[in-house]
N, C-alpha and C. Protein backbone atom coordinates (compact mmCIF):
# COMPACT_ATOMS: atom_id res chain seq x y z
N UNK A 1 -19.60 -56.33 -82.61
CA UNK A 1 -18.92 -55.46 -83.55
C UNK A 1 -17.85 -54.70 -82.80
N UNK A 2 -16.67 -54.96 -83.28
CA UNK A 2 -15.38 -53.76 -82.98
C UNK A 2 -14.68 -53.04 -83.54
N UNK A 3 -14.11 -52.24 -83.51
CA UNK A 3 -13.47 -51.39 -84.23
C UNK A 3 -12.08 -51.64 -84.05
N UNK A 4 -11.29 -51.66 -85.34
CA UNK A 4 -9.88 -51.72 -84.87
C UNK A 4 -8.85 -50.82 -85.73
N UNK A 5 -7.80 -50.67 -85.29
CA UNK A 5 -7.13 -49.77 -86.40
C UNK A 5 -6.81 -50.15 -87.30
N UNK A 6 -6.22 -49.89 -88.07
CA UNK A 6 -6.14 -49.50 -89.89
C UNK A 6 -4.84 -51.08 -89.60
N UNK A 7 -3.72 -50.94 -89.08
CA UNK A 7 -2.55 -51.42 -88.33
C UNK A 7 -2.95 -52.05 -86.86
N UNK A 8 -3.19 -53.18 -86.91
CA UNK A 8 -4.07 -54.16 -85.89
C UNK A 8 -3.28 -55.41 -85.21
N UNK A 9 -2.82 -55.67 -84.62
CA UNK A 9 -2.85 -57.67 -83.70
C UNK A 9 -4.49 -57.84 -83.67
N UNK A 10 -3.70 -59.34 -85.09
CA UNK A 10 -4.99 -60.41 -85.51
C UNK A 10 -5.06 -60.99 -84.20
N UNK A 11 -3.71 -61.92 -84.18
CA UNK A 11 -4.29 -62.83 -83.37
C UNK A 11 -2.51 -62.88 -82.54
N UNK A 12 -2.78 -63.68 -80.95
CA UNK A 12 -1.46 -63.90 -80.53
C UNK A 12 -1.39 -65.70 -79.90
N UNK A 13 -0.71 -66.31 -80.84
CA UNK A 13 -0.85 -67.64 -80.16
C UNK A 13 0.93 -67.71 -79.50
N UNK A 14 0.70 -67.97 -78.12
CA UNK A 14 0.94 -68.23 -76.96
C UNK A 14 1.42 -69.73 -76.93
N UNK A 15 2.69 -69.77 -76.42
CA UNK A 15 3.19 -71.24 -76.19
C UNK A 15 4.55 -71.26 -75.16
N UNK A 16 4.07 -71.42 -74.25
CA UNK A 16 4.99 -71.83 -72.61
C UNK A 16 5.00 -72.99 -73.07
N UNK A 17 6.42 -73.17 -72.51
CA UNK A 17 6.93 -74.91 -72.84
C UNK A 17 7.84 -75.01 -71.05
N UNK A 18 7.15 -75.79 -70.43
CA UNK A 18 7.90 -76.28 -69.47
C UNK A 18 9.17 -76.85 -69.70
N UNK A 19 9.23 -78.26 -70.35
CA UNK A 19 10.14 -78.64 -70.77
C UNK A 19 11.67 -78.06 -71.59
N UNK A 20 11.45 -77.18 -72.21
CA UNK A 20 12.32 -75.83 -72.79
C UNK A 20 12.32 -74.63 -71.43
N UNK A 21 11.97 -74.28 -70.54
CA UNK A 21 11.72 -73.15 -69.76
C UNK A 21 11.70 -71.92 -70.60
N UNK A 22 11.16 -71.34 -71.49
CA UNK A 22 10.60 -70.85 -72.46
C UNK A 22 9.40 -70.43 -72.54
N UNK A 23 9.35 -69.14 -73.33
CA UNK A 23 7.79 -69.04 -74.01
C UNK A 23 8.04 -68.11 -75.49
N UNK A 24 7.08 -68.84 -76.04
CA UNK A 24 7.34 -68.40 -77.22
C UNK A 24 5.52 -67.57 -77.66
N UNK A 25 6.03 -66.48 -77.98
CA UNK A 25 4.84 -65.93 -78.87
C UNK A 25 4.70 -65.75 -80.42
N UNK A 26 3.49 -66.14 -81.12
CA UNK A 26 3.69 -66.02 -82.18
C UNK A 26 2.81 -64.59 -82.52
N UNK A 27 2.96 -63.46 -83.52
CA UNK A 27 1.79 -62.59 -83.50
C UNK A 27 2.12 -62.15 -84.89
N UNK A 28 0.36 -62.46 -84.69
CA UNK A 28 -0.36 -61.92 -86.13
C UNK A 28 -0.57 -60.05 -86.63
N UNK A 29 0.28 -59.51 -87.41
CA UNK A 29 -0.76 -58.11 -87.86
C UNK A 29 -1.24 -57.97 -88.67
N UNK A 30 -1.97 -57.43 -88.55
CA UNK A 30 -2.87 -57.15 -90.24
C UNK A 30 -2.92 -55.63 -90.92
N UNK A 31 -2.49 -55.20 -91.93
CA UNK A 31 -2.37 -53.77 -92.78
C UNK A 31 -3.56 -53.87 -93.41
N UNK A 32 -4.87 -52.44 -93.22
CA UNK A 32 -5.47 -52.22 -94.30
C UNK A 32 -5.65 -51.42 -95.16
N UNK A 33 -4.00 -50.88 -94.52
CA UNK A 33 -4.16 -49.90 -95.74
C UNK A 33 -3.50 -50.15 -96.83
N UNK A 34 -3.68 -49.43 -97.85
CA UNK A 34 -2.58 -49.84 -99.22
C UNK A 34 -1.49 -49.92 -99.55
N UNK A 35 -1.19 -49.26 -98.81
CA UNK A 35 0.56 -49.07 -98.75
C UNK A 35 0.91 -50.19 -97.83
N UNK A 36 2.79 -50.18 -97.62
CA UNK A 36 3.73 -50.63 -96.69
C UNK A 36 3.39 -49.76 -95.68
N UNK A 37 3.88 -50.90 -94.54
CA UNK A 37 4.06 -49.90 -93.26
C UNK A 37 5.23 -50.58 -92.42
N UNK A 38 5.73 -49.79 -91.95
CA UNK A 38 6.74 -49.88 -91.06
C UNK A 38 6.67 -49.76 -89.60
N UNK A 39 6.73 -50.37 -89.06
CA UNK A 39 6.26 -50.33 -87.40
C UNK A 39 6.98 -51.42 -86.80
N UNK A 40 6.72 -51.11 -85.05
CA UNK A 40 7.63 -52.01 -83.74
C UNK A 40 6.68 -52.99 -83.24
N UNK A 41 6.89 -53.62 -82.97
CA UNK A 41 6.08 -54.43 -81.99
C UNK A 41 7.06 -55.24 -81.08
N UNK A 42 6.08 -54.75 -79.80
CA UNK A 42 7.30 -55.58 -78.96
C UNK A 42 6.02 -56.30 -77.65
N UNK A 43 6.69 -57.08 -76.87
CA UNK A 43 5.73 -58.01 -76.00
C UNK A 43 6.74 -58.38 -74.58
N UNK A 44 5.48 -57.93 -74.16
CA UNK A 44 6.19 -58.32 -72.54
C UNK A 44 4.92 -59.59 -71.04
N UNK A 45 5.26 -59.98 -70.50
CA UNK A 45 4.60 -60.44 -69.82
C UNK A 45 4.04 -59.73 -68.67
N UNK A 46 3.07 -59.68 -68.07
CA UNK A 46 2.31 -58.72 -67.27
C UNK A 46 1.93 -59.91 -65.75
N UNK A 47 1.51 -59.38 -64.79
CA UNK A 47 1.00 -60.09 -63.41
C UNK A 47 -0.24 -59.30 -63.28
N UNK A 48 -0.86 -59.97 -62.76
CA UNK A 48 -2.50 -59.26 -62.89
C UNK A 48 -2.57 -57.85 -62.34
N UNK A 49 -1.28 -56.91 -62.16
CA UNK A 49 -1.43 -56.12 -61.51
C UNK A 49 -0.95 -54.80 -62.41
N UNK A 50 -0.30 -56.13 -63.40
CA UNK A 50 0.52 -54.83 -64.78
C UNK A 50 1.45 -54.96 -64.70
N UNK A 51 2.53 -55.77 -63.65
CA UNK A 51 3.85 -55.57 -63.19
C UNK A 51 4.38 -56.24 -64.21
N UNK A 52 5.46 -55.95 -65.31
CA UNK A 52 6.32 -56.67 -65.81
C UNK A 52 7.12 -57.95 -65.65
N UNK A 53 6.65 -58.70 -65.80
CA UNK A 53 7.64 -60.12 -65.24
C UNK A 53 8.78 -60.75 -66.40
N UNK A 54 8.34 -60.66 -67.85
CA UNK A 54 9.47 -60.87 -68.92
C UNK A 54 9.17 -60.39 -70.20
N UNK A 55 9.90 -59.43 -70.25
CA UNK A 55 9.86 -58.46 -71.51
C UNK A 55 10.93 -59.36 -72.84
N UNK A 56 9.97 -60.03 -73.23
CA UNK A 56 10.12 -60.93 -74.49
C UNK A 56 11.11 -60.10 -75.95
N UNK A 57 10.68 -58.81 -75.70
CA UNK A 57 11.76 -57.74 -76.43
C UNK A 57 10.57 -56.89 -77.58
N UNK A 58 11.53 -56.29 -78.91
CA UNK A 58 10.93 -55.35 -79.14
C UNK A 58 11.28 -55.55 -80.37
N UNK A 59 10.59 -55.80 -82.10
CA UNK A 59 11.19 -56.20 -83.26
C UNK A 59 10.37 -55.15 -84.31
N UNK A 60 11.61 -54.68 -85.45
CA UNK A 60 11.21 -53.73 -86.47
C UNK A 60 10.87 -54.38 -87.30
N UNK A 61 9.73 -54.00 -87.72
CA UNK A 61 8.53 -54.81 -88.85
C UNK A 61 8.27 -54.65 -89.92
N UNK A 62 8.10 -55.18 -91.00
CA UNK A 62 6.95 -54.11 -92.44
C UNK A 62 6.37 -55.19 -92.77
N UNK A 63 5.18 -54.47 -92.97
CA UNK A 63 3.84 -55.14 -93.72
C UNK A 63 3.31 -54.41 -95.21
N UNK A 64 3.57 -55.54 -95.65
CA UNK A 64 2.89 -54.99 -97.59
C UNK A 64 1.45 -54.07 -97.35
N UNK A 65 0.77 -53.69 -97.98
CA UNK A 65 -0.53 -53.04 -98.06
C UNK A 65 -1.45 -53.72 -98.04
N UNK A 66 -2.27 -53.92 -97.46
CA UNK A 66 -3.93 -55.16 -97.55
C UNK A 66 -2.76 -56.76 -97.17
N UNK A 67 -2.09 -56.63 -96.07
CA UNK A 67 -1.98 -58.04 -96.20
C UNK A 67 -1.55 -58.30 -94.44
N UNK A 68 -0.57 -59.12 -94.03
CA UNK A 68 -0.74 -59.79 -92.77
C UNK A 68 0.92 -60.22 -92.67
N UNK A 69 1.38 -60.21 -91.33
CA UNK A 69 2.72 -60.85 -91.40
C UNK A 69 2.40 -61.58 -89.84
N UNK A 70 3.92 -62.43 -89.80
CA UNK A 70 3.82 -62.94 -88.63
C UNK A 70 4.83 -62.31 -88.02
N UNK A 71 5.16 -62.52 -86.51
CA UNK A 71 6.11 -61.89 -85.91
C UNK A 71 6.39 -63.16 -84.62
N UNK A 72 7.40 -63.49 -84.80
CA UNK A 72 7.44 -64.30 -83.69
C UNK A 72 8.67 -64.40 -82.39
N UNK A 73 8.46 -64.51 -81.32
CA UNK A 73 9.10 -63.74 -80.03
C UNK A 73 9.58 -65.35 -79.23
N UNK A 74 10.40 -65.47 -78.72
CA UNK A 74 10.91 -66.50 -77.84
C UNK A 74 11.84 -66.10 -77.09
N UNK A 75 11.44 -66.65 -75.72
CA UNK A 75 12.65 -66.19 -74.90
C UNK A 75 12.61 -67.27 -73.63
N UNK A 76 13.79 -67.35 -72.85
CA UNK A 76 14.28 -68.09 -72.00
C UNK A 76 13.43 -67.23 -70.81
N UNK A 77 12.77 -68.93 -69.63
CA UNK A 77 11.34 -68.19 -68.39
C UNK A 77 12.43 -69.13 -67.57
N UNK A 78 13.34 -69.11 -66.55
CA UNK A 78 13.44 -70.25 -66.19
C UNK A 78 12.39 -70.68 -64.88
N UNK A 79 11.97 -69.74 -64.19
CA UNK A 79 11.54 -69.48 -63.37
C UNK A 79 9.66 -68.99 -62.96
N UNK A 80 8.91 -69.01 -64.12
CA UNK A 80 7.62 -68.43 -64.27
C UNK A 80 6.88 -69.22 -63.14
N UNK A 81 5.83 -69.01 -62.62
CA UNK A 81 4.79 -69.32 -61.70
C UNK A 81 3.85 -70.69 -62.54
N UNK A 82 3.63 -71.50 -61.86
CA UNK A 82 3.25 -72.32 -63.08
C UNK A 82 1.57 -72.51 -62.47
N UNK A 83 1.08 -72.80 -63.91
CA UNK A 83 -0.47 -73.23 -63.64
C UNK A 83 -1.13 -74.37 -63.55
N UNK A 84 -1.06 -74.80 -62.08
CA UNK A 84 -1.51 -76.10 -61.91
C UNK A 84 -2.85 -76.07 -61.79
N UNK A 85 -3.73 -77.32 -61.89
CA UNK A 85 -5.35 -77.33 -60.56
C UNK A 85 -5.23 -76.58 -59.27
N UNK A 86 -4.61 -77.18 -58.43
CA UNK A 86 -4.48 -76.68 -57.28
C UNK A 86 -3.72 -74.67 -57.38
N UNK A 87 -3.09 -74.81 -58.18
CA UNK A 87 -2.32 -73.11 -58.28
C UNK A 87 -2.86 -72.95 -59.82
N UNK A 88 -4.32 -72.27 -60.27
CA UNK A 88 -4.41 -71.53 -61.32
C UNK A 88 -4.14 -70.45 -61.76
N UNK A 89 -2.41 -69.86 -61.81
CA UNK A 89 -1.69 -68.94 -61.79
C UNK A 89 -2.01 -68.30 -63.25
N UNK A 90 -2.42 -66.63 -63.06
CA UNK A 90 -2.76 -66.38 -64.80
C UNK A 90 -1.81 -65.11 -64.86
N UNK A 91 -1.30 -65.28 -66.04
CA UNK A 91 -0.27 -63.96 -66.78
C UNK A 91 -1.16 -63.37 -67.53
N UNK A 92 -1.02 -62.12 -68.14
CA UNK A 92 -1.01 -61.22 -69.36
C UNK A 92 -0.20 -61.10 -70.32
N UNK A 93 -0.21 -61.34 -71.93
CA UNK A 93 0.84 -61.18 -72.34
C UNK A 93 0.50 -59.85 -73.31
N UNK A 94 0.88 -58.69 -73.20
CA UNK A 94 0.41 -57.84 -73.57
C UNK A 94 1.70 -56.89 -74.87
N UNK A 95 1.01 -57.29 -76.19
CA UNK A 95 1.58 -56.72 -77.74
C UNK A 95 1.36 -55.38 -77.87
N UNK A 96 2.24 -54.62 -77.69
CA UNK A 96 2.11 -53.24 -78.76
C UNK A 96 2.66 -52.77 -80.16
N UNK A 97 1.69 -52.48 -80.75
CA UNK A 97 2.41 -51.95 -82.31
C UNK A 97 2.41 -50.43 -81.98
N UNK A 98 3.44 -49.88 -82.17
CA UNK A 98 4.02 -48.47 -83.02
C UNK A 98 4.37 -48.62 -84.30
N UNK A 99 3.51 -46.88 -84.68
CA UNK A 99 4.09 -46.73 -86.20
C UNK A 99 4.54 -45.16 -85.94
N UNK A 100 5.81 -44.91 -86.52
CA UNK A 100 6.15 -43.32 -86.23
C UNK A 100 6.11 -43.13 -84.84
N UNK A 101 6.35 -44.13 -84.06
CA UNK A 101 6.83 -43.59 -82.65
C UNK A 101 5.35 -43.51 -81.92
N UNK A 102 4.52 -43.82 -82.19
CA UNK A 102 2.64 -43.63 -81.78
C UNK A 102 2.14 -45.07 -81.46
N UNK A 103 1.70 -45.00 -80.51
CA UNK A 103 0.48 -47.02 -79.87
C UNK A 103 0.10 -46.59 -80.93
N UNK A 104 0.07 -47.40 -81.73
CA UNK A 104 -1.65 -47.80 -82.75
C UNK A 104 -2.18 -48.61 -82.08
N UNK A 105 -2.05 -49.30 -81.68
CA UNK A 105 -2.67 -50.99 -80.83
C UNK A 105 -1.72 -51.49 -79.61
N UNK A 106 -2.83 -52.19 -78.90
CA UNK A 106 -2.02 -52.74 -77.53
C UNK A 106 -3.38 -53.97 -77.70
N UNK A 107 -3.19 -55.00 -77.67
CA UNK A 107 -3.64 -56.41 -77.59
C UNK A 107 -2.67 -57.11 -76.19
N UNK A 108 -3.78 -57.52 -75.37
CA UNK A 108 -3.92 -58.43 -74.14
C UNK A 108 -4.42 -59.76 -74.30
N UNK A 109 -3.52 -60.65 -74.06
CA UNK A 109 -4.54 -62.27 -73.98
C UNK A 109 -3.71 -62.62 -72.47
N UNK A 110 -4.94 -63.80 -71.80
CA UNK A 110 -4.38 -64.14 -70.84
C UNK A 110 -3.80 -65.44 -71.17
N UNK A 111 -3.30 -65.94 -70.63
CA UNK A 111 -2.77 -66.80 -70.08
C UNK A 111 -2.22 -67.66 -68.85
N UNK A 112 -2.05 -69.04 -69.26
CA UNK A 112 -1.62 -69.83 -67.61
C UNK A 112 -0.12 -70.36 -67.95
N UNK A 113 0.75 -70.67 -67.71
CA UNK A 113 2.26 -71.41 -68.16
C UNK A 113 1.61 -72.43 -67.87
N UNK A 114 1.46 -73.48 -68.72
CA UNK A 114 1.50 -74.46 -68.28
C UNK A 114 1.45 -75.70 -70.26
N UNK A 115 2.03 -76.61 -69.75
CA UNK A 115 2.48 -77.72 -71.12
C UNK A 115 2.21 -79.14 -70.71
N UNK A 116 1.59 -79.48 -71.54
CA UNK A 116 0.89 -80.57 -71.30
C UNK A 116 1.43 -81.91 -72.40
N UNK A 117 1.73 -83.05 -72.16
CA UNK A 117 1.87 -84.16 -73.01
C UNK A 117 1.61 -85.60 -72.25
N UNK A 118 2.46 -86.48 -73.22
CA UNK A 118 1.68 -87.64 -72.95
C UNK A 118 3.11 -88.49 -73.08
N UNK A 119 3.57 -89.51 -72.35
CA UNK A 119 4.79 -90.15 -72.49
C UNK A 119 4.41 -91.64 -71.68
N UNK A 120 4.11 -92.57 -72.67
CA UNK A 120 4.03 -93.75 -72.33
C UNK A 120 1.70 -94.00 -71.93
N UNK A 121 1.97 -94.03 -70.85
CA UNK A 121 0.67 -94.48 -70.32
C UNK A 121 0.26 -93.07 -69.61
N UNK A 122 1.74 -92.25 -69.19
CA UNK A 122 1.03 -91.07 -68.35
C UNK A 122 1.06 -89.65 -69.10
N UNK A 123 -0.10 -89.00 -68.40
CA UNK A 123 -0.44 -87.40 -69.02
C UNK A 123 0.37 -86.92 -67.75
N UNK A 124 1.26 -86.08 -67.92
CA UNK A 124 1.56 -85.12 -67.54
C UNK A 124 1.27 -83.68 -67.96
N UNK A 125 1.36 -82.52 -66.90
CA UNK A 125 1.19 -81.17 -66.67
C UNK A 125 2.35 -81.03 -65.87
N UNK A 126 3.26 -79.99 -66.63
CA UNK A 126 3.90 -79.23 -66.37
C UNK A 126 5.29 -80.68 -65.43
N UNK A 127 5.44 -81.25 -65.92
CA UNK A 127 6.30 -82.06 -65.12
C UNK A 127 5.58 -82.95 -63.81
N UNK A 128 4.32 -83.10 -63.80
CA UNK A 128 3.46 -83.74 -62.75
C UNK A 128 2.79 -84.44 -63.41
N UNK A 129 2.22 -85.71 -63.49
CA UNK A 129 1.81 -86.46 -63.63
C UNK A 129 0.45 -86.57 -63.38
N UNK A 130 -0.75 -86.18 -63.83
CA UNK A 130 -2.18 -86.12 -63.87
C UNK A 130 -2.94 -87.74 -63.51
N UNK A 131 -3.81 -87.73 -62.70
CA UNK A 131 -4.49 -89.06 -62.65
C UNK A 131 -6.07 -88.10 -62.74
N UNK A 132 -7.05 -88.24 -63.91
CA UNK A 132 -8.46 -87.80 -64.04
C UNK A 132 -9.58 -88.67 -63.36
N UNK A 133 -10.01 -87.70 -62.75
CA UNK A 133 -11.02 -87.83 -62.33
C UNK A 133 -12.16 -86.66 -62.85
N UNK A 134 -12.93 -87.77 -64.30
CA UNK A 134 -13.51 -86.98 -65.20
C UNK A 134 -15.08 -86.47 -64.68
N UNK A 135 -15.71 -85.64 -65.24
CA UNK A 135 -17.24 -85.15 -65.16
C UNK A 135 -17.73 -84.66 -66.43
N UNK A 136 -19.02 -85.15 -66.44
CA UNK A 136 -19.38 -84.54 -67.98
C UNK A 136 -20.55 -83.66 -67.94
N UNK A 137 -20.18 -82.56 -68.50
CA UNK A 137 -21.10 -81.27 -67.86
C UNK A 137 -21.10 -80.86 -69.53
N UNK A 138 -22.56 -80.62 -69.67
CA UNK A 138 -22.97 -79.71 -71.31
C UNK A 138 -23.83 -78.24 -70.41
N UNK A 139 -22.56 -77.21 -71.05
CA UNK A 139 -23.31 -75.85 -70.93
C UNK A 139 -24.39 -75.81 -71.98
N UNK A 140 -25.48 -74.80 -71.92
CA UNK A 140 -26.59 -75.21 -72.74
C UNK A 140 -26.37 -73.40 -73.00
N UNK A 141 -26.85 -73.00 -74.31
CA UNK A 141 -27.55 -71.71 -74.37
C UNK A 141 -28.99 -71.89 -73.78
N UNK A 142 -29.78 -72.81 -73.75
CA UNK A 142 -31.04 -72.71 -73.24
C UNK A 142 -31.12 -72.35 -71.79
N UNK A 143 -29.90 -72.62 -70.82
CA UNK A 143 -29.69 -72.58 -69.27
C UNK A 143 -29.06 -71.37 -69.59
N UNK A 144 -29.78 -70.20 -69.13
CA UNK A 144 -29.23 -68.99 -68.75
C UNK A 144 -27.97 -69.15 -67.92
N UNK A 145 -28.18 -69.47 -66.71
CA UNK A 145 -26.96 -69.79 -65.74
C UNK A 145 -25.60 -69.96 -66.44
N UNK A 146 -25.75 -71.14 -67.15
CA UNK A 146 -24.44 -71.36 -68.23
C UNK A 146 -23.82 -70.67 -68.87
N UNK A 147 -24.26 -69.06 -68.92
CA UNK A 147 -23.77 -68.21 -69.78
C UNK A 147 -23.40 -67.14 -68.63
N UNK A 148 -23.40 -67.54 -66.86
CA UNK A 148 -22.94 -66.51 -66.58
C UNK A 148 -21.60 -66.73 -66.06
N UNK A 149 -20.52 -65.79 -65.69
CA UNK A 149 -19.34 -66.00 -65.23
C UNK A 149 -18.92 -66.62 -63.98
N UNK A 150 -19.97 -65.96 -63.29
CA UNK A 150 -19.64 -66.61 -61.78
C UNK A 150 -20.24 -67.70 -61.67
N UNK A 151 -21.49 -67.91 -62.11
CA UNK A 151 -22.00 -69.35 -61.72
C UNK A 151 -20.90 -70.48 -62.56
N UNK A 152 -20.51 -70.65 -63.94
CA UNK A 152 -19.22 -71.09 -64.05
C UNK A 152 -18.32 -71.75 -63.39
N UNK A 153 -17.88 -70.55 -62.18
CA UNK A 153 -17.37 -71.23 -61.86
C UNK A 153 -17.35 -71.35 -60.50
N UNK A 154 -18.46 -71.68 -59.87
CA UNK A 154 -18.89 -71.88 -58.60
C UNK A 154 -19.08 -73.56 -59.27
N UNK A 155 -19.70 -73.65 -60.60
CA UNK A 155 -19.43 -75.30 -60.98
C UNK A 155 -18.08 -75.78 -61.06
N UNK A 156 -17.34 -75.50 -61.12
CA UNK A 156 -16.12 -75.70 -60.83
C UNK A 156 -15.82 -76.33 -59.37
N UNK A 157 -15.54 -75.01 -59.39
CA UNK A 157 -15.20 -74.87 -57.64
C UNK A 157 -16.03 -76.16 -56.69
N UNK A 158 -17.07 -76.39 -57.51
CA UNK A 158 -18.07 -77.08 -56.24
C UNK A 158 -17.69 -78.61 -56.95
N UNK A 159 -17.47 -78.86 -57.97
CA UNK A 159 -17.44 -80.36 -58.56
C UNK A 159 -15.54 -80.78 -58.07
N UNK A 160 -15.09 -79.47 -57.62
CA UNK A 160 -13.64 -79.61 -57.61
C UNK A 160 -13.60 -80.38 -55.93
N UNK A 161 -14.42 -79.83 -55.57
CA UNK A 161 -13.80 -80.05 -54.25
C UNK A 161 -14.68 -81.77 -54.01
N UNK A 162 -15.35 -81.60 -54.83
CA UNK A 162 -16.25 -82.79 -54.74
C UNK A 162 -15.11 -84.20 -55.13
N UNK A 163 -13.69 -84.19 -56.01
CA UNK A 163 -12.32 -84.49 -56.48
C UNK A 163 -12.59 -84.78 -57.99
N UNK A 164 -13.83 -84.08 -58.75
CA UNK A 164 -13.63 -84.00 -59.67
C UNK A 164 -12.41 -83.25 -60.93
N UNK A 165 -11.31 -83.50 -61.28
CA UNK A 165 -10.42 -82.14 -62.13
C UNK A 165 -10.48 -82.51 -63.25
N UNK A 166 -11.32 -83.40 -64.34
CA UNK A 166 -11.47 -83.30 -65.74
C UNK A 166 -12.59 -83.06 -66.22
N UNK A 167 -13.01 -82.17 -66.82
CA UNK A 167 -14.70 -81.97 -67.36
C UNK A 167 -14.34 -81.97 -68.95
N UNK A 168 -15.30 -83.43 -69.12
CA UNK A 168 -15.59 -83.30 -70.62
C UNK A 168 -17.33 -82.32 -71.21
N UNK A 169 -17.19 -81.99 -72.33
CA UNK A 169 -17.89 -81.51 -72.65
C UNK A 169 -18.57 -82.05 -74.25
N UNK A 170 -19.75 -82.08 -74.72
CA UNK A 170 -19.90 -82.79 -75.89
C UNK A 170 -20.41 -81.88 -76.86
N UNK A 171 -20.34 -80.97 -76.50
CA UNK A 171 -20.26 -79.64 -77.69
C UNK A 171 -19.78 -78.49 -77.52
N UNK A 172 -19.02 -77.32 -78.19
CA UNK A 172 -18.49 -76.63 -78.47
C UNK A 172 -18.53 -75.82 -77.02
N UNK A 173 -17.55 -75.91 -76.12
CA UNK A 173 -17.49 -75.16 -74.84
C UNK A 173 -17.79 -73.91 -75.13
N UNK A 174 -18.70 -72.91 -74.56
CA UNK A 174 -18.77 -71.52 -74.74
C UNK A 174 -17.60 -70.73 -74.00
N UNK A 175 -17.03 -69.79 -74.73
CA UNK A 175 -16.41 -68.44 -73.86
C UNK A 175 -16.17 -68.62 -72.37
N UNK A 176 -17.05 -68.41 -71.66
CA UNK A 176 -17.25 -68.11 -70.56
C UNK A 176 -16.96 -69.50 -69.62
N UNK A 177 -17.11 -70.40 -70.24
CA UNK A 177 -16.51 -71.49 -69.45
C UNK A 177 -15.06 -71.49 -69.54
N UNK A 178 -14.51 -71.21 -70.72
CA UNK A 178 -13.09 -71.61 -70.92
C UNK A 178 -12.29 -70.73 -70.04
N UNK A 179 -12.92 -69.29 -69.89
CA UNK A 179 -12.02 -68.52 -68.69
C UNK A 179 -12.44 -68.84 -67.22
N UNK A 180 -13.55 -69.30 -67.27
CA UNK A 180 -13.77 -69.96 -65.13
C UNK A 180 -13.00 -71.38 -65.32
N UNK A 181 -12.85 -72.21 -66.59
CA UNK A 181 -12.14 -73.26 -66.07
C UNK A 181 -10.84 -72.58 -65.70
N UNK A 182 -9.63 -71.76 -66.76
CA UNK A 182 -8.47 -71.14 -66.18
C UNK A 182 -8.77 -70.61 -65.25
N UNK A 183 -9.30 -69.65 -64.60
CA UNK A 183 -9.79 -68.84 -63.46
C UNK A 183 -9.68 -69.81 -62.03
N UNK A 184 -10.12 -71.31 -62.48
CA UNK A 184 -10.46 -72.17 -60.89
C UNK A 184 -9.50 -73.64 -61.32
N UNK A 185 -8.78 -73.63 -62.23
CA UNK A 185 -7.88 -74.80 -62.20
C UNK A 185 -8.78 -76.13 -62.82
N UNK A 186 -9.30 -75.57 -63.78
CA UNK A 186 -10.35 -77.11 -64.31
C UNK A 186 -9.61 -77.80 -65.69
N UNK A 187 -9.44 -78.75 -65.68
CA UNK A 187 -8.84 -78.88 -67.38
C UNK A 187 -10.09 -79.52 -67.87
N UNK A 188 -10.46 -79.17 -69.35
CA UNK A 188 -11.32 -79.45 -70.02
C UNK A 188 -10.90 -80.47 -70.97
N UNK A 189 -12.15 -81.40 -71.40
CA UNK A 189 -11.85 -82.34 -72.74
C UNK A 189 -13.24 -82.29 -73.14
N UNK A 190 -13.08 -81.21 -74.72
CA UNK A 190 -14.09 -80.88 -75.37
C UNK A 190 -14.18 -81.79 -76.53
N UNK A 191 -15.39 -82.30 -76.21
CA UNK A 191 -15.98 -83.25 -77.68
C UNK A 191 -17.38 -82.41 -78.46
N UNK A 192 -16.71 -82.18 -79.90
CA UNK A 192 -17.83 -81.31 -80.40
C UNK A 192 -17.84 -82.50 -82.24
N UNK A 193 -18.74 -82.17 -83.00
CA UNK A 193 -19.11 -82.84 -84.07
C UNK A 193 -19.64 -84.06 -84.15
């Protein structure tokens, strides 16, 4: 259970495009109150330390009463740190709403730069060319371990060096894996249903 304000970031989907040198944010707010509201939101990129690296900018908003808008941010990266296996480089991209000049909200998601596709026979990352070397690991709720952070990703770390870098999974990856795989450079291929 959380509490959030009246004037909230639903959600922020995140999209680094190598190929464009770009990142684009999309963000969700949500109004519960009855009225219009008028408010800023602006987004900048963070280094795990808080340091500003690209201030994406700052846009004047309104939202109807009981309802939701989108807001969406793009800007030219030519230069960002990229997130390979070997370099699991992580940003912050951190949203604030003002209303009347006041934070109502500050929403943090992390993130890695990194864009992934497929052209011909090869997967590429980020302009590199991937060859998998897969493992198939099911976190269990029944295995305590599986639910903790560090052990995570000491499985990682230990299947990595072993030259494993693809872990499939055959049901719904939990939480806690999805940030030790970013955390240690693992790419996942989740099979659930």
């Amino acid at each position: 259970l959380r509490s959030r304000p009246t004037l909230s970031v639903d959600d922020v989907f995140i999209q680094p495009s190598y190929r464009n040198s770009s990142l684009k944010a999309d963000v969700t707010v949500s109004n519960v109150k009855n009225h219009i509201v008028d408010f800023t939101t602006t987004c900048r990129v963070a280094d795990r330390n808080g340091k500003t690296v690209l201030n994406l900018g700052t846009e004047n908003c309104r939202v109807k009463g009981n309802a939701e808008t989108r807001i969406s941010f793009r800007k030219k990266w030519p230069d960002p740190r990229l997130w390979m296996p070997d370099d699991p480089h992580l940003y912050y991209l951190e949203t604030t709403l003002r209303e009347k000049g006041q934070t109502v909200d500050v929403y943090r998601d992390r993130f890695g730069f990194r864009e992934s596709w497929i052209d011909g026979r090869d997967f590429y990352v980020n302009g590199k060319i991937m060859h998998f070397h897969r493992l198939t690991y099911n976190p269990g709720a029944e295995r305590p371990r599986d639910q903790n952070h560090e052990w995570m990703r000491s499985v990682f770390r230990l299947h990595k060096d072993l030259g494993f870098n693809l872990f499939r999974t055959f049901s719904k990856a939990p939480y806690i894996m999805l940030e030790a795989a970013d955390e240690e450079g693992a790419l996942l291929l989740v099979k659930s249903g």
